[in-house]
C-alpha atoms as a PDB file:
ATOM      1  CA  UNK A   1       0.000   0.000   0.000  1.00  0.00           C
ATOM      2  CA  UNK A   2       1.244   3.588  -0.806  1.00  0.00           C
ATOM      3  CA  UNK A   3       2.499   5.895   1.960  1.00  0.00           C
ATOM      4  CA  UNK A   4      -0.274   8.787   2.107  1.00  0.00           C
ATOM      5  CA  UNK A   5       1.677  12.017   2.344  1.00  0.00           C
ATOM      6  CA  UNK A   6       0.390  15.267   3.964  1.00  0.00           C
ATOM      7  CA  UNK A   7       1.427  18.790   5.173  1.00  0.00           C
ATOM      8  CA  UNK A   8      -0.666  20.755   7.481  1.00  0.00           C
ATOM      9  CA  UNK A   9      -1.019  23.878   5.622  1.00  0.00           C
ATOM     10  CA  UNK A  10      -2.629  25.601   8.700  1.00  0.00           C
ATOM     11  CA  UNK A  11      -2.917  24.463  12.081  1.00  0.00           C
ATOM     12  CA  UNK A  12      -6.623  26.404  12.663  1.00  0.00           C
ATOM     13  CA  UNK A  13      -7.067  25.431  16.191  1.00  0.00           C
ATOM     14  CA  UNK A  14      -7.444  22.521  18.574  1.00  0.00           C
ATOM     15  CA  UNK A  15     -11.327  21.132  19.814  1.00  0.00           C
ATOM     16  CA  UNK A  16      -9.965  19.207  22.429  1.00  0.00           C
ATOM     17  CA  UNK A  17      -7.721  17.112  24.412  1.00  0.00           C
ATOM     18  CA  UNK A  18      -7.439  13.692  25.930  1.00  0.00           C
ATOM     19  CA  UNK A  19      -5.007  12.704  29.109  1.00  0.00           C
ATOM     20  CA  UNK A  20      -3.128  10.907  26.788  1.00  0.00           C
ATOM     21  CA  UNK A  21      -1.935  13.927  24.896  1.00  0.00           C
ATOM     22  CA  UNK A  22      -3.836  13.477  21.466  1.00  0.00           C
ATOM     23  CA  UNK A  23      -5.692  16.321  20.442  1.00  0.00           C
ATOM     24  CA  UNK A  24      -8.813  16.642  18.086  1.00  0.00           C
ATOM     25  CA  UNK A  25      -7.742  19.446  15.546  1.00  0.00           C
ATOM     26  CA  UNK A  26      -9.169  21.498  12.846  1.00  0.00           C
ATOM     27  CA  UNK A  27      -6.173  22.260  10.002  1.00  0.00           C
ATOM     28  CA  UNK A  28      -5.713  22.315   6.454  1.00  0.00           C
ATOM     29  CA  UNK A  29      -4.167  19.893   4.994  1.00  0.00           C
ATOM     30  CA  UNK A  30      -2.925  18.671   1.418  1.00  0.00           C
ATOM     31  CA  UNK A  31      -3.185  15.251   0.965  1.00  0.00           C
ATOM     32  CA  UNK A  32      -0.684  13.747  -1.306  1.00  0.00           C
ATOM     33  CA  UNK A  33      -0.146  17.348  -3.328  1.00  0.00           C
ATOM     34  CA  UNK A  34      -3.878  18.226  -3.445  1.00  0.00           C
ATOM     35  CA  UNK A  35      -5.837  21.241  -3.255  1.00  0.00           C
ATOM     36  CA  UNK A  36      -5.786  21.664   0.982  1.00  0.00           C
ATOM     37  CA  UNK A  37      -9.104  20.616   2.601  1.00  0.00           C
ATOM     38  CA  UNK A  38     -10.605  21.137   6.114  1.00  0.00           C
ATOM     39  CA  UNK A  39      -9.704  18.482   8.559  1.00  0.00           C
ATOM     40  CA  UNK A  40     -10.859  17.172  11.867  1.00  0.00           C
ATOM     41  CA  UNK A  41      -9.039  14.495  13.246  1.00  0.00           C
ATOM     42  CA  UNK A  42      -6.851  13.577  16.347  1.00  0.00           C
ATOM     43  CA  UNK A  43      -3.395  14.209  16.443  1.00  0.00           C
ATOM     44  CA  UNK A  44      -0.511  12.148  18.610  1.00  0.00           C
ATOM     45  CA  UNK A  45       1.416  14.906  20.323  1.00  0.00           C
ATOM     46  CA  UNK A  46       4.027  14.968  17.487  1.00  0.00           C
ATOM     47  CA  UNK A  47       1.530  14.810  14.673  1.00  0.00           C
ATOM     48  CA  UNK A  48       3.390  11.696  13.865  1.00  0.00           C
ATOM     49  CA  UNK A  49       0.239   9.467  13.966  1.00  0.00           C
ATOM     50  CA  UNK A  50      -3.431  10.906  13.289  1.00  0.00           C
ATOM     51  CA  UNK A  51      -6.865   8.618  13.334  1.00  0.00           C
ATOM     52  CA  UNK A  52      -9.939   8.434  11.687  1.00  0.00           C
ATOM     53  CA  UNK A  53     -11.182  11.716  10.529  1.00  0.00           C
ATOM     54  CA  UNK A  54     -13.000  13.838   7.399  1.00  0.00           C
ATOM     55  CA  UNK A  55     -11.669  16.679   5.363  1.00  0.00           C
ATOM     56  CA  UNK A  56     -13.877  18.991   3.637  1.00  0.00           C
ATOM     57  CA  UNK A  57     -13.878  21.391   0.392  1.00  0.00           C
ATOM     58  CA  UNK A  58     -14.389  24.996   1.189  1.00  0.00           C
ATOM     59  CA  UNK A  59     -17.694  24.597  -0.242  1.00  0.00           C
ATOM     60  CA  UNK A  60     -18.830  21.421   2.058  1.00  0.00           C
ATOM     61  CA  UNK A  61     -17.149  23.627   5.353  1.00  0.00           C
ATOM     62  CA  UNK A  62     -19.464  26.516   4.547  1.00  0.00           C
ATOM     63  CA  UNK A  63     -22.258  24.327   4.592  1.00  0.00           C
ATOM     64  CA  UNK A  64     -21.400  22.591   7.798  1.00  0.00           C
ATOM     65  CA  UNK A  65     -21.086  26.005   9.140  1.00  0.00           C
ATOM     66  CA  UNK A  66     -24.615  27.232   7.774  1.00  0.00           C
ATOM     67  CA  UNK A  67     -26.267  23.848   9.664  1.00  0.00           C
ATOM     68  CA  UNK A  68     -24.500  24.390  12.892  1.00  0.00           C
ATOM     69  CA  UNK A  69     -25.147  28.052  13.404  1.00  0.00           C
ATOM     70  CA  UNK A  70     -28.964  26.962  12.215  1.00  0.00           C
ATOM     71  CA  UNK A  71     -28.996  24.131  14.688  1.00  0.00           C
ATOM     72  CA  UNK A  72     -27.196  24.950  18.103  1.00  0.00           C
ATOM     73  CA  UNK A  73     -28.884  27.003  20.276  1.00  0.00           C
ATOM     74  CA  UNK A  74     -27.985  30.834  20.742  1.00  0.00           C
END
């Protein structure tokens, strides 16, 4: 299987933190030389291991962003 190559374009912020030192992030990333995309995911402390997560167009962000400020409470 192929190595999957990134670079964290922008580190936008972390969402939260577990004792063992992982951290949920938002960033944009480039995967493999592509156009960079919105991504939640967890992060080792290094950002030498991530898990599971999504990445998002600009367009797909903007409508996550219209649904949550329609849907959490004010």
């Amino acid at each position: 299987m192929e190595e999957v190559k990134f670079e964290i374009v922008e580190s936008l912020g972390v969402l939260s933190s577990s004792p063992s030192g992982w951290t949920k992030e938002l960033n944009l990333i480039s995967w493999n030389n592509g156009e960079a995309k919105y991504d939640v995911r967890q992060w080792s402390p290094d950002h030498s291991k991530m898990g599971k997560g999504v990445s998002l167009s600009r367009e797909e962000a903007q409508v996550l962003l219209k649904l949550l400020n329609k849907w959490l409470p004010k």
